[in-house]
Protein backbone atom coordinates (compact mmCIF):
# COMPACT_ATOMS: atom_id res chain seq x y z
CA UNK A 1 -2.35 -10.20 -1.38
CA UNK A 2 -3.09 -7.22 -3.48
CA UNK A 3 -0.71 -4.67 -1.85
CA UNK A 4 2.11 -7.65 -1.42
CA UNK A 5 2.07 -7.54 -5.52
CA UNK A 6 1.61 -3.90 -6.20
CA UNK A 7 4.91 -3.35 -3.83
CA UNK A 8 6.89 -5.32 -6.58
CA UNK A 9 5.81 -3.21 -9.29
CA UNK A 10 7.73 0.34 -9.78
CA UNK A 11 6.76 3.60 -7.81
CA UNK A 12 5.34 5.09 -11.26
CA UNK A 13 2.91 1.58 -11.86
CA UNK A 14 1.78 2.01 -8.61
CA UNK A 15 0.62 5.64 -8.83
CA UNK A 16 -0.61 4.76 -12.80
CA UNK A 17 -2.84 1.86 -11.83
CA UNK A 18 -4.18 3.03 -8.54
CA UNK A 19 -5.51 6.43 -10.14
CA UNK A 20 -6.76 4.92 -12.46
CA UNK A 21 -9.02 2.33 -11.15
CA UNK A 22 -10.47 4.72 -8.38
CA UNK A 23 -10.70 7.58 -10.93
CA UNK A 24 -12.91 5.13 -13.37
CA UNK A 25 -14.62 3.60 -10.56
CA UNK A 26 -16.13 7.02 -9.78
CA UNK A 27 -16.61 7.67 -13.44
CA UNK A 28 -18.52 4.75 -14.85
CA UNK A 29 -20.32 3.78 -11.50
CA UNK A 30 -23.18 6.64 -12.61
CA UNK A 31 -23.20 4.27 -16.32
CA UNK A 32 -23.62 1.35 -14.24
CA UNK A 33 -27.01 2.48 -12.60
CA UNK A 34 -28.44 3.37 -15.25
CA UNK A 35 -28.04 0.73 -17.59
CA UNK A 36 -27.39 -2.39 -15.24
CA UNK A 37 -29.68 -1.20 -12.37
CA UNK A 38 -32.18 0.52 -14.29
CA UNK A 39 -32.42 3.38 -12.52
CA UNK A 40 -34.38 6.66 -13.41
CA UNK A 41 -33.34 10.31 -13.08
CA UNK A 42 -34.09 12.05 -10.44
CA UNK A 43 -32.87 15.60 -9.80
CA UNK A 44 -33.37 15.55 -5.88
CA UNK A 45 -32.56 12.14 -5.57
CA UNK A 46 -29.02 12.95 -7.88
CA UNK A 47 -28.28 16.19 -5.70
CA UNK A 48 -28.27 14.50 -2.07
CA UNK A 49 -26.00 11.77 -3.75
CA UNK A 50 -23.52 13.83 -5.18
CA UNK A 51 -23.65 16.29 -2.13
CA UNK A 52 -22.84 12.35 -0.04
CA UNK A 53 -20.39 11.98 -2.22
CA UNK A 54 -17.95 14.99 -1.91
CA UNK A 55 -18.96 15.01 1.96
CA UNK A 56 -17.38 11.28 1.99
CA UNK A 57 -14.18 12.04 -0.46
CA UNK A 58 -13.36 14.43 2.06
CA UNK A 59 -13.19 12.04 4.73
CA UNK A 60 -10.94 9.33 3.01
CA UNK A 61 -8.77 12.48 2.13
CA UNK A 62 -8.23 13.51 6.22
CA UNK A 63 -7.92 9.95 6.63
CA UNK A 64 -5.45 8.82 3.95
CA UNK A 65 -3.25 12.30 4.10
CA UNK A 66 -2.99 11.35 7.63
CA UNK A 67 -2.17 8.02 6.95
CA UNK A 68 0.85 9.33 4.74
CA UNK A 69 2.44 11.53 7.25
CA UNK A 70 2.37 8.53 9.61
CA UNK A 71 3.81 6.23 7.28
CA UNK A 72 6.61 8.39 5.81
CA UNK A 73 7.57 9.43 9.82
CA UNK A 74 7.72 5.95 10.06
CA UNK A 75 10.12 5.09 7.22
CA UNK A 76 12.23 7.84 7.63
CA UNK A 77 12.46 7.23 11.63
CA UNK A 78 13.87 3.16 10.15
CA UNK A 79 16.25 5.25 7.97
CA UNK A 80 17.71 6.92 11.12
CA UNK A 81 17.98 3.42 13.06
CA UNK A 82 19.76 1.93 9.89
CA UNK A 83 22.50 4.95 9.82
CA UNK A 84 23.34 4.57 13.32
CA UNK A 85 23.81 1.35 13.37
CA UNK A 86 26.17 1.63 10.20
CA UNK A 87 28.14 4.43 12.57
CA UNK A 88 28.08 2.22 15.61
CA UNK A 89 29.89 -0.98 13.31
CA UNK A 90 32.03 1.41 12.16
CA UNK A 91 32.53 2.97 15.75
CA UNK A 92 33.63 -1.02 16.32
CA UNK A 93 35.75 -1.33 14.20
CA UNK A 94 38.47 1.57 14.61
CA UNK A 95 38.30 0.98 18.82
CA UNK A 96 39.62 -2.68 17.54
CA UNK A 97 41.96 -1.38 15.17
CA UNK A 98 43.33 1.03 17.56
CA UNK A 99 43.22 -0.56 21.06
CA UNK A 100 46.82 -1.99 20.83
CA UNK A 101 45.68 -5.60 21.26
CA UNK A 102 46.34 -7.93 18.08
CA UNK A 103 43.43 -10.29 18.72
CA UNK A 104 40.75 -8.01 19.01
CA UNK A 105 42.22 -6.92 15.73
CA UNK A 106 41.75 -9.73 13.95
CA UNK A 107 38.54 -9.63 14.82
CA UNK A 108 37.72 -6.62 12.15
CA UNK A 109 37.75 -9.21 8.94
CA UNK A 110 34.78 -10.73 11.26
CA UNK A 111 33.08 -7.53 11.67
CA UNK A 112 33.23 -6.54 8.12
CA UNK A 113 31.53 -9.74 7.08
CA UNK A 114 28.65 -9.33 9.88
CA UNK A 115 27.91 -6.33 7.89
CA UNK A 116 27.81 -7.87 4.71
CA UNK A 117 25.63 -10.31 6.49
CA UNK A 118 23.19 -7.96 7.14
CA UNK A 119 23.00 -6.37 3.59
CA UNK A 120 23.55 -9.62 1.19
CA UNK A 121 21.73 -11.99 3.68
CA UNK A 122 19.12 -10.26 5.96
CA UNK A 123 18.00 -7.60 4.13
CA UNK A 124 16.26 -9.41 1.66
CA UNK A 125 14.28 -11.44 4.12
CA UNK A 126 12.84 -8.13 5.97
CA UNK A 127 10.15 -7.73 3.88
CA UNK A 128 8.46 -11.18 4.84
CA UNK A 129 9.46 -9.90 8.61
CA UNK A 130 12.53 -12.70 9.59
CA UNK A 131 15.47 -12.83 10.45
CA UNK A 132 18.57 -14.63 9.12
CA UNK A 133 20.18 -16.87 11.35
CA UNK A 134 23.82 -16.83 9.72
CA UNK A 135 24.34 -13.01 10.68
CA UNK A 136 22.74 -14.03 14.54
CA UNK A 137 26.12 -16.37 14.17
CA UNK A 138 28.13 -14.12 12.58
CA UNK A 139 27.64 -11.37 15.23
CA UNK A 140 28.30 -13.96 18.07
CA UNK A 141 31.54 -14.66 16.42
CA UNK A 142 32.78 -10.83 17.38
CA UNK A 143 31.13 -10.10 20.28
CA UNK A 144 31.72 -13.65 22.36
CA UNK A 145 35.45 -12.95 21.07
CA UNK A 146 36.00 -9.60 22.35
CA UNK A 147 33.84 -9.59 25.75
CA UNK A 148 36.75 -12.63 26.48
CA UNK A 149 39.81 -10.09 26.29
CA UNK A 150 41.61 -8.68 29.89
CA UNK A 151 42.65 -4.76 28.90
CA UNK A 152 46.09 -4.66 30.07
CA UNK A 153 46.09 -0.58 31.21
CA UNK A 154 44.08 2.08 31.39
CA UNK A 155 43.83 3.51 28.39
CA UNK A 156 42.82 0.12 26.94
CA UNK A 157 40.25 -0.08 29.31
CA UNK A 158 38.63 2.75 28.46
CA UNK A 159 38.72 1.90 24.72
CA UNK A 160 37.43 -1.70 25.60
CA UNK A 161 34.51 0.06 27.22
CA UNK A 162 33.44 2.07 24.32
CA UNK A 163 33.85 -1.21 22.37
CA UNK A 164 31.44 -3.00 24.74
CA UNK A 165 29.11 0.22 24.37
CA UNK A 166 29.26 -0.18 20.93
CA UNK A 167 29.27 -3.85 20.71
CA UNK A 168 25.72 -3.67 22.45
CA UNK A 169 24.58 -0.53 20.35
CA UNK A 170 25.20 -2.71 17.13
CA UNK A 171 23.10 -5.47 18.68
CA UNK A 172 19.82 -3.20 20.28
CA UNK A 173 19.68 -1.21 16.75
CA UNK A 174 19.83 -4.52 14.91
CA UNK A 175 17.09 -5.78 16.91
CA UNK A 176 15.09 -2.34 16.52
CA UNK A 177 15.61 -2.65 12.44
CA UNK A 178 14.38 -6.13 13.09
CA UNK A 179 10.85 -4.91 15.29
CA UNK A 180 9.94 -2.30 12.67
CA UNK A 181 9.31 -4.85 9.84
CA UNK A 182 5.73 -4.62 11.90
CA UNK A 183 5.39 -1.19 11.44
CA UNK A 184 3.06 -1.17 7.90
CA UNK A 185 -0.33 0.32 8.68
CA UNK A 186 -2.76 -2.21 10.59
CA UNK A 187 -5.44 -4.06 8.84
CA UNK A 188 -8.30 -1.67 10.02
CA UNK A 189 -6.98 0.96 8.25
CA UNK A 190 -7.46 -0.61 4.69
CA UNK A 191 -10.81 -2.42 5.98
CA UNK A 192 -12.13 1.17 6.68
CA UNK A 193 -10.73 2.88 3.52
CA UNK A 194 -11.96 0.14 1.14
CA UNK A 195 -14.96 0.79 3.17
CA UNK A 196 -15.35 4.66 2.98
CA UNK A 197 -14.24 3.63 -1.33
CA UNK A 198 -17.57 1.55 -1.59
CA UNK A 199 -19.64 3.41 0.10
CA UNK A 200 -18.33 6.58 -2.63
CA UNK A 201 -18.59 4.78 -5.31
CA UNK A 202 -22.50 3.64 -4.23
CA UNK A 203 -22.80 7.51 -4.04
CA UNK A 204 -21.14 8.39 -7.28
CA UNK A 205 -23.63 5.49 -8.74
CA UNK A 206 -26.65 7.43 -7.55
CA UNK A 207 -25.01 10.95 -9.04
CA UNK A 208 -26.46 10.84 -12.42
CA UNK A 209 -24.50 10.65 -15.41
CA UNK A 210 -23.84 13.54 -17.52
CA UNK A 211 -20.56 15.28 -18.39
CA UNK A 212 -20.55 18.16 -15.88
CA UNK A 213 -21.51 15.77 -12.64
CA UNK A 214 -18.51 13.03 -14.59
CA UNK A 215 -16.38 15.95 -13.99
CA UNK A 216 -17.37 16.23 -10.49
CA UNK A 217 -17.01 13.10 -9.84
CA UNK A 218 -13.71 12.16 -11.53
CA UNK A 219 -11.90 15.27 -9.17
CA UNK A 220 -12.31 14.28 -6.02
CA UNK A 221 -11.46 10.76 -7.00
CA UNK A 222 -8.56 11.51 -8.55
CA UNK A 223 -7.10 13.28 -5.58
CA UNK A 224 -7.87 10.41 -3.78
CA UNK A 225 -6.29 7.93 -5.93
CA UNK A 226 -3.17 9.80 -5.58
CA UNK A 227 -2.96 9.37 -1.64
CA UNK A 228 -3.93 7.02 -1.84
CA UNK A 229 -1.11 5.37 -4.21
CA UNK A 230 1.44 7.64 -2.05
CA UNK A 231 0.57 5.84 1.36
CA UNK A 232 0.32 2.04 -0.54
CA UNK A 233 4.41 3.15 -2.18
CA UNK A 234 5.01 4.11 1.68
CA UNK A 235 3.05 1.58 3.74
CA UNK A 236 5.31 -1.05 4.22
CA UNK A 237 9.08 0.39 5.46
CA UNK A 238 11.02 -3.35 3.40
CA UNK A 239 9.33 -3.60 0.19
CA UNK A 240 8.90 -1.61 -2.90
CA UNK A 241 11.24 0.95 -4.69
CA UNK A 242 10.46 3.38 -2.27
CA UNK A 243 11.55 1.47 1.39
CA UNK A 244 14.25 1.73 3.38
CA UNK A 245 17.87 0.39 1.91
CA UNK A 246 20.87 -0.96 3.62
CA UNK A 247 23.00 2.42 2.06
CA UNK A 248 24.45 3.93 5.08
CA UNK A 249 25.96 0.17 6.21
CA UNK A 250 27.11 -0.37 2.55
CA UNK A 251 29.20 3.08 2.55
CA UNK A 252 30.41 2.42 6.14
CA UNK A 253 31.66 -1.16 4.26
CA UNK A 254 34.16 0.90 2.35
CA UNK A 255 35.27 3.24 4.92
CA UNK A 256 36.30 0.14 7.36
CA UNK A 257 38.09 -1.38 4.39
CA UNK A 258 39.99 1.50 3.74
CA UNK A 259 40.90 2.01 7.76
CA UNK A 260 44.55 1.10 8.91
């Protein structure tokens, strides 16, 4: 798939190919129907094309600007999941450091690695949309663990409760990272803008040729390559160099290891 390959390529590549395919497409499409299709000049008929045209670059820019606020909320809302779920493991980890109880203690080497499960292991595997099976284990070997333990006062069992808490906040906002590797735009969306492309660049074709109207014509197109590179760079929350990284649960990594 085209966008699949363009997310491997660098933010800058992106942007530098995109504009410049729709920017010549608009360009050369008047060359094209007038050597290849044979086609005449016609002031009147040149006019209504070129009026089509802008009148249709406007709509893919409404659409596509739109587009970009919806996928940047989008990424940024993943961010927010991804940071409290580094908080929550890290939430974990001090309540069984501190509880008083030495076996959910040594549970902490077994939380640490769950996390590194998540970044070495998982992560990679988001942007085809699984899941890794190891860190499904290596979370069942804390939580099974510590929902077995009897707190022996009260104070304990308050801590153990926040631990529980915790224990299942670390699980839901797993599972939530997990949903939003769905969340790229739907298919629709780039049937109707490669759509709304053709049917400018048929316009652009029936512009007439000239330098002023190739002016014309290369403006509007350019602004719209440039969304239009911005929402492909944003579209899909797991892949690219602009997505959403495992940061916040690689910091909280080196916090826990410093804890005692």
């Amino acid at each position: 798939m085209v966008l699949h390959w363009l997310h491997q390529l660098p933010d800058l590549a992106i942007l530098a190919i995109v504009l410049v395919v729709v920017t010549a497409m608009a360009m050369l499409a008047p060359q094209f129907s007038r050597r290849a299709l044979r086609l005449g000049e016609s002031k009147e008929r040149e006019d209504a094309a070129f009026d089509g045209y802008k009148a249709v670059a406007s709509m893919i820019g409404v659409v596509l600007a739109f587009s970009l606020v919806q996928a940047n909320g989008v990424l940024r809302s993943i961010e927010v999941v991804v940071v409290k779920e580094a908080a929550a493991i890290s939430t974990v980890d001090r309540v069984l450091l501190r509880i008083g109880r030495p076996e959910l203690a040594e549970l902490r080497p077994a939380l640490a690695a769950y996390a590194r499960s998540i970044v070495e292991d998982e992560w990679p595997l988001l942007a085809e949309g699984k899941r890794n099976p190891a860190t499904d284990d290596a979370f069942i070997a804390i939580s099974k663990p510590a929902r077995s333990v009897t707190p022996a006062d009260a104070r304990q069992q308050a801590m153990y409760n926040e631990l529980l808490r915790n224990l299942d906040d670390v699980a839901d906002l797993r599972e939530e990272t997990l949903a939003a590797t769905d969340e790229g735009l739907p298919s629709f969306f780039w049937i109707t803008v490669s759509g709304l492309l053709v049917v400018g660049v048929g316009l652009a074709a029936l512009s007439g040729a000239g330098l002023s109207r190739a002016v014309g014509l290369a403006a509007p197109a350019t602004a719209i390559g440039l969304l239009l590179a911005f929402v492909i760079i944003v579209d899909q929350p797991f892949e690219g160099e602009t997505s959403v990284k495992p940061a916040a649960i690689e910091k909280m990594l080196v916090v826990i290891a410093r804890r005692t």
